[in-house]
N, C-alpha and C. Protein backbone atom coordinates (compact mmCIF):
# COMPACT_ATOMS: atom_id res chain seq x y z
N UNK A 1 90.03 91.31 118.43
CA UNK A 1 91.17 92.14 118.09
C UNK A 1 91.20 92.40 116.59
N UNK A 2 91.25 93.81 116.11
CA UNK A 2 91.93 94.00 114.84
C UNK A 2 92.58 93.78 114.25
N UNK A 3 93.20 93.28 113.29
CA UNK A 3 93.84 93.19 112.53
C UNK A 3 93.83 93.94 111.16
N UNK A 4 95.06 94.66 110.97
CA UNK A 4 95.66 95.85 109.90
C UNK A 4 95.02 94.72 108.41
N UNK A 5 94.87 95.44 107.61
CA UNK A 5 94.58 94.77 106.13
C UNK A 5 95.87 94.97 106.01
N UNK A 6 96.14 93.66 104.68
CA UNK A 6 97.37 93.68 104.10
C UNK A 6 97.35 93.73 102.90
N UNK A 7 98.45 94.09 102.16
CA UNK A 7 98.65 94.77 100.59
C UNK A 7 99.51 93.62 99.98
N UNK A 8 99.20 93.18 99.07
CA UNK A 8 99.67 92.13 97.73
C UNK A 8 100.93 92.81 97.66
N UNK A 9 102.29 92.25 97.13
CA UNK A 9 103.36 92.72 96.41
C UNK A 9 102.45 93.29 95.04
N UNK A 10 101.49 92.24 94.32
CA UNK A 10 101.71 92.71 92.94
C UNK A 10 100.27 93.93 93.38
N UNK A 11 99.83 94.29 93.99
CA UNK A 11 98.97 95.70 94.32
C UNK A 11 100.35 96.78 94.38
N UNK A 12 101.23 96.66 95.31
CA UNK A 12 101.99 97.54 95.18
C UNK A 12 102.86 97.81 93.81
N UNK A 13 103.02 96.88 92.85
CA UNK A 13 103.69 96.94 91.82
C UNK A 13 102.91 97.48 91.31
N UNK A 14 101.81 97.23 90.73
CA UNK A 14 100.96 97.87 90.02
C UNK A 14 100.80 99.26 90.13
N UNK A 15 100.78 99.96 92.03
CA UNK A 15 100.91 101.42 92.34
C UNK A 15 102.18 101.69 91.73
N UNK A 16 103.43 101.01 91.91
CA UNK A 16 104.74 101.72 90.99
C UNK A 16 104.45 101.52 89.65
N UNK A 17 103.72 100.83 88.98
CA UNK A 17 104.03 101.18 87.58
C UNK A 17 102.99 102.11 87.12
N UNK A 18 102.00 102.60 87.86
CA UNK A 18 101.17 103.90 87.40
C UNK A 18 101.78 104.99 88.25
N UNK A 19 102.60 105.40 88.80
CA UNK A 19 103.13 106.22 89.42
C UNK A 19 102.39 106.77 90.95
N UNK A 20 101.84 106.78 91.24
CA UNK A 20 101.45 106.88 92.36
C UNK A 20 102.16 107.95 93.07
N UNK A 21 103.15 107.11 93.79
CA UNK A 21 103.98 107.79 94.72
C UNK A 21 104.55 109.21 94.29
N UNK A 22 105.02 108.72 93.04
CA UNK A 22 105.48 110.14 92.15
C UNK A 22 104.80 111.38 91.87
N UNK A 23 103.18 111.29 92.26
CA UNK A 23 102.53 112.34 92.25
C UNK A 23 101.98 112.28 93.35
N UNK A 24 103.01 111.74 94.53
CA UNK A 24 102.46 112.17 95.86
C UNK A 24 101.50 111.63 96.39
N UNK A 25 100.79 110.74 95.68
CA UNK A 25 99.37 109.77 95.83
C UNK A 25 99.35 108.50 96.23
N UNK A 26 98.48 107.88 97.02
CA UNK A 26 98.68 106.81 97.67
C UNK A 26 96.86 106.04 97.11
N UNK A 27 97.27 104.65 96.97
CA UNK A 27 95.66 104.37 97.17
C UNK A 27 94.79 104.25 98.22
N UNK A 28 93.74 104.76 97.82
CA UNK A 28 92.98 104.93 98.92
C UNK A 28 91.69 104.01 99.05
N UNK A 29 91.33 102.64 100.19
CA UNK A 29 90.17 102.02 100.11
C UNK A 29 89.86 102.50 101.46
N UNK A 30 88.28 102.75 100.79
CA UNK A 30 87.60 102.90 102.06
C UNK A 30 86.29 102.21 101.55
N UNK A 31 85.46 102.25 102.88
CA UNK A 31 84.21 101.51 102.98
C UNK A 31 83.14 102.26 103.16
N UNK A 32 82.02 102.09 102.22
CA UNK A 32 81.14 103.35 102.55
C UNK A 32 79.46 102.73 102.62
N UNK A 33 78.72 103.20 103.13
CA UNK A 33 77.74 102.47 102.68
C UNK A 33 76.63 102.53 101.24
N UNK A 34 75.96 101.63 100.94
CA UNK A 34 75.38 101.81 99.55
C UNK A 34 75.53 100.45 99.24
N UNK A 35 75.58 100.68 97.44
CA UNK A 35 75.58 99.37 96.93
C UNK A 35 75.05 98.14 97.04
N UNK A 36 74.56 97.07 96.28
CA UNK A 36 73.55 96.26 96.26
C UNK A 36 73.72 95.50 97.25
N UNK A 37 74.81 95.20 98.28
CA UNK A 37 74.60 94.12 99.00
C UNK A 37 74.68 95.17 100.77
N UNK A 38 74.71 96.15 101.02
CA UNK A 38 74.63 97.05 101.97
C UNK A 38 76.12 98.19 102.19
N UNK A 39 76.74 97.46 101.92
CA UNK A 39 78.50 98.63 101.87
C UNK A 39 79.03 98.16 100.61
N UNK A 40 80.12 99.25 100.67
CA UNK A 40 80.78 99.19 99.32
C UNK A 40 82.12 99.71 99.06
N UNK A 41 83.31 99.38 98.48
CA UNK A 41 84.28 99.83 98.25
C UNK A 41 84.51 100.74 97.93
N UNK A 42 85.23 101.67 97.78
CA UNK A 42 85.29 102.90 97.17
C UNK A 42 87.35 102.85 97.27
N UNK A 43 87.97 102.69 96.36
CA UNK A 43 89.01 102.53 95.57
C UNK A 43 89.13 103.78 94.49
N UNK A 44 90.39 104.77 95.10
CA UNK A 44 90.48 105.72 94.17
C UNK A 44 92.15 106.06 94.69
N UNK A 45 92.86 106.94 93.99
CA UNK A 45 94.28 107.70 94.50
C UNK A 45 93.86 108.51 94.90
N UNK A 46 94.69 108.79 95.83
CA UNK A 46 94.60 110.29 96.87
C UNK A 46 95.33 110.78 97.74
N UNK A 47 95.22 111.62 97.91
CA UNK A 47 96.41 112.49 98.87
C UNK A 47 96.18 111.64 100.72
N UNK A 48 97.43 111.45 101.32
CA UNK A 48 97.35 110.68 102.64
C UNK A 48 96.83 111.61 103.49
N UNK A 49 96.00 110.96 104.41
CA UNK A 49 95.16 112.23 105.97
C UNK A 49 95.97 111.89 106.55
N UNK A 50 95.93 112.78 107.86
CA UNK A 50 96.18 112.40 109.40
C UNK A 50 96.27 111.18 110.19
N UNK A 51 94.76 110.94 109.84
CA UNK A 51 94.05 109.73 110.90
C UNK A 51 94.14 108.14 109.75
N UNK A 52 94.95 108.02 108.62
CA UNK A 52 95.09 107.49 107.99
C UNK A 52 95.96 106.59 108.60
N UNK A 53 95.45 104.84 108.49
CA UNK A 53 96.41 104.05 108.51
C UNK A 53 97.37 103.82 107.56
N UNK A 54 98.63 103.94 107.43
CA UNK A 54 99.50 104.02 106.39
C UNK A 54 100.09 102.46 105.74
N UNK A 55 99.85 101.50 104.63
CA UNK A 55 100.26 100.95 104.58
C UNK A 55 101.04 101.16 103.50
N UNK A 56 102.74 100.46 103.75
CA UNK A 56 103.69 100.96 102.80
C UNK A 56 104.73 99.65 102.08
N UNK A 57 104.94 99.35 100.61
CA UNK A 57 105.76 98.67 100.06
C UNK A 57 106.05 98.83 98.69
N UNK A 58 107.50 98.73 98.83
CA UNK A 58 107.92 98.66 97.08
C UNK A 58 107.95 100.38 97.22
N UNK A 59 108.14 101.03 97.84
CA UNK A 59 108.38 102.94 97.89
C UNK A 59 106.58 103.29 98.03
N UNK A 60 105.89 102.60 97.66
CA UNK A 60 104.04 103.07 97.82
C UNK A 60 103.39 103.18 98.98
N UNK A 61 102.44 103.45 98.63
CA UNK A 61 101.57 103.70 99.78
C UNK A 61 99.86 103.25 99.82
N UNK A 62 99.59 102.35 100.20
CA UNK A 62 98.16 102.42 100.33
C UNK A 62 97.81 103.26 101.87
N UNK A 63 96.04 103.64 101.80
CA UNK A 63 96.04 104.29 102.81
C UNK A 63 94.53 103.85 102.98
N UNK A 64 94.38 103.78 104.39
CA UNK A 64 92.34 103.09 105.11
C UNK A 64 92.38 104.40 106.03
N UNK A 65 90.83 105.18 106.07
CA UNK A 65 90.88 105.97 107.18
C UNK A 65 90.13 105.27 108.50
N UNK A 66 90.39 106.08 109.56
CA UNK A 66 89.86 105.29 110.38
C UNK A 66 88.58 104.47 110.59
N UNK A 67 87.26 105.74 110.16
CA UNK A 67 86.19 104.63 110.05
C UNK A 67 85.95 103.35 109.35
N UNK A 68 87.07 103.69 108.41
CA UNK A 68 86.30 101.97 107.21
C UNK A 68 87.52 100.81 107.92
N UNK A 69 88.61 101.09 109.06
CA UNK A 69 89.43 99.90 109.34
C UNK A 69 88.96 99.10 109.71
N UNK A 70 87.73 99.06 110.93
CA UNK A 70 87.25 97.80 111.30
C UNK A 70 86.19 97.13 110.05
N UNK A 71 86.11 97.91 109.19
CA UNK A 71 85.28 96.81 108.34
C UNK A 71 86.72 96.02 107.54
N UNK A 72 87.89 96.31 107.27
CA UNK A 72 89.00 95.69 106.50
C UNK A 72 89.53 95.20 107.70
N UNK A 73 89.97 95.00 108.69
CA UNK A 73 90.11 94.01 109.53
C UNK A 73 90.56 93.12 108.72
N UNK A 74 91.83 92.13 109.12
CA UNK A 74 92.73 91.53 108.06
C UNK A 74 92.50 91.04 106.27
N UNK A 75 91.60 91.86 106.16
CA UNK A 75 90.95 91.81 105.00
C UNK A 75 92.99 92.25 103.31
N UNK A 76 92.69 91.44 102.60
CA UNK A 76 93.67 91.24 101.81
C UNK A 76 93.24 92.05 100.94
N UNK A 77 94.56 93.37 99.98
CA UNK A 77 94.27 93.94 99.35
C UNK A 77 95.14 93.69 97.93
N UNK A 78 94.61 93.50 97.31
CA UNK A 78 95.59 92.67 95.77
C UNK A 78 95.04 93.59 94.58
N UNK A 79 95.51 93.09 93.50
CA UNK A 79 95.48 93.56 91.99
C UNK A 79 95.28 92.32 90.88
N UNK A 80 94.49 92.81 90.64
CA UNK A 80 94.07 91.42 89.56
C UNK A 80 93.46 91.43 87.79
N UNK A 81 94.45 90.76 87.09
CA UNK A 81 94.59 90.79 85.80
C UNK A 81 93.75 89.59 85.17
N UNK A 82 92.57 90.06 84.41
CA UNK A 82 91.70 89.21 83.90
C UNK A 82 91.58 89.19 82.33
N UNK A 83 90.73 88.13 81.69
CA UNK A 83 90.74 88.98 79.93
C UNK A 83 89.68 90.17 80.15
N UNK A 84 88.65 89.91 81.32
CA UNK A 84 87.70 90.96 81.08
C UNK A 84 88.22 92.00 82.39
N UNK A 85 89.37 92.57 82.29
CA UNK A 85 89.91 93.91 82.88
C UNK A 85 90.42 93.66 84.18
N UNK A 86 91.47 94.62 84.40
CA UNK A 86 92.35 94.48 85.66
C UNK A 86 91.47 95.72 86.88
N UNK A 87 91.76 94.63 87.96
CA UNK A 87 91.33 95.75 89.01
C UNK A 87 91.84 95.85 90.55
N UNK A 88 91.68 96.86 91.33
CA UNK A 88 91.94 96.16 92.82
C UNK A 88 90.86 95.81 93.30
N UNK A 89 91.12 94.62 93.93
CA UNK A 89 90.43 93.96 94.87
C UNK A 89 90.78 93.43 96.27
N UNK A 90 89.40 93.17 96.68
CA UNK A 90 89.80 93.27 98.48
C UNK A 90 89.16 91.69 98.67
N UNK A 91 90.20 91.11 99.30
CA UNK A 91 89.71 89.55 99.58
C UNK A 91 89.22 90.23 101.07
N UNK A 92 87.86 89.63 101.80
CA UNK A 92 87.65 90.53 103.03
C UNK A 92 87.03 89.16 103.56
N UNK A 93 87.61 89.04 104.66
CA UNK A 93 87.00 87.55 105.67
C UNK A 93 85.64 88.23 106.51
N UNK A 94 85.43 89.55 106.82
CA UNK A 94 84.73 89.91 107.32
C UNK A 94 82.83 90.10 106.77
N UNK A 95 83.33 89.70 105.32
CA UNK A 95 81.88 90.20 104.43
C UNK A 95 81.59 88.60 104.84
N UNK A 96 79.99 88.74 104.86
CA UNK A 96 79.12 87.74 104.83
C UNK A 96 78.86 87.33 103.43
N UNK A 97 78.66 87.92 102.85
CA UNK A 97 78.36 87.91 101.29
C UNK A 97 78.90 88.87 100.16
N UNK A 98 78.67 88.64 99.13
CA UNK A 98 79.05 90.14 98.14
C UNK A 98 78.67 89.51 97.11
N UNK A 99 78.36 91.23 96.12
CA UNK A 99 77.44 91.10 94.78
C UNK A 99 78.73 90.41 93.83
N UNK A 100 78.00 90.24 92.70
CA UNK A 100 79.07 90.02 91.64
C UNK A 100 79.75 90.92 91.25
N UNK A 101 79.88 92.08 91.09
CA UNK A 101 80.42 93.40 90.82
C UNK A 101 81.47 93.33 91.07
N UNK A 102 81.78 92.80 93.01
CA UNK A 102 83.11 92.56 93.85
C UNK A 102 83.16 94.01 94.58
N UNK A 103 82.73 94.88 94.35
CA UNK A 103 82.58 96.51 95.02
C UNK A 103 81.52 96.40 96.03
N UNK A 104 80.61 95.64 96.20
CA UNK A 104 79.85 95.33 97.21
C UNK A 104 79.72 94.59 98.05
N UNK A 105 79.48 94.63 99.19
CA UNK A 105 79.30 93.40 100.56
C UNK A 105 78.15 93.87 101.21
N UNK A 106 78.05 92.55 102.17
CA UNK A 106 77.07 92.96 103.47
C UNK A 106 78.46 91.91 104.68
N UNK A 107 78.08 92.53 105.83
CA UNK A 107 78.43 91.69 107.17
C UNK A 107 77.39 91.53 107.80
């Protein structure tokens, strides 16, 4: 059985304090293939589809389209503040492995 990925409070804070919603934009992860370990994240804002799973908090919106859900399968979606740069990231139970980058996996 599937399970929906879930969104951090502080991922969604982070979408309200760059505005997001306010220009109509939601984040968007999807899964694509490439990258050094066989798939790869792809994390950008974007306008919501159709076939889009909608996840929503704090007034935001993240958004998965259908093909990349079963690879996020309860996979955790957060925001993370480092000295060497803030980013989103996807805690994913489903990857077998991943590069150091953090944008890459294999299952």
């Amino acid at each position: 059985m599937q399970l929906p990925p879930k969104v951090t409070e502080r991922a969604f804070a982070r979408l309200a304090e760059i505005g997001a919603s306010a220009q109509g934009q939601a984040l968007r992860v999807a899964v694509e293939g490439g990258g050094c370990s066989g798939f790869q994240y792809e994390i950008e804002l974007d306008q919501p589809k159709d076939d889009d799973l909608v996840l929503e908090g704090s007034g935001e919106k993240v958004v998965v389209d259908s093909i990349s859900l079963p690879f996020l399968s309860d996979a955790v979606i957060d925001f993370s503040e480092e000295l060497i740069g803030a980013r989103f990231v996807i805690e994913n139970p489903n990857a077998t492995s991943s590069c150091g980058c953090g944008t890459s996996f294999s299952m």
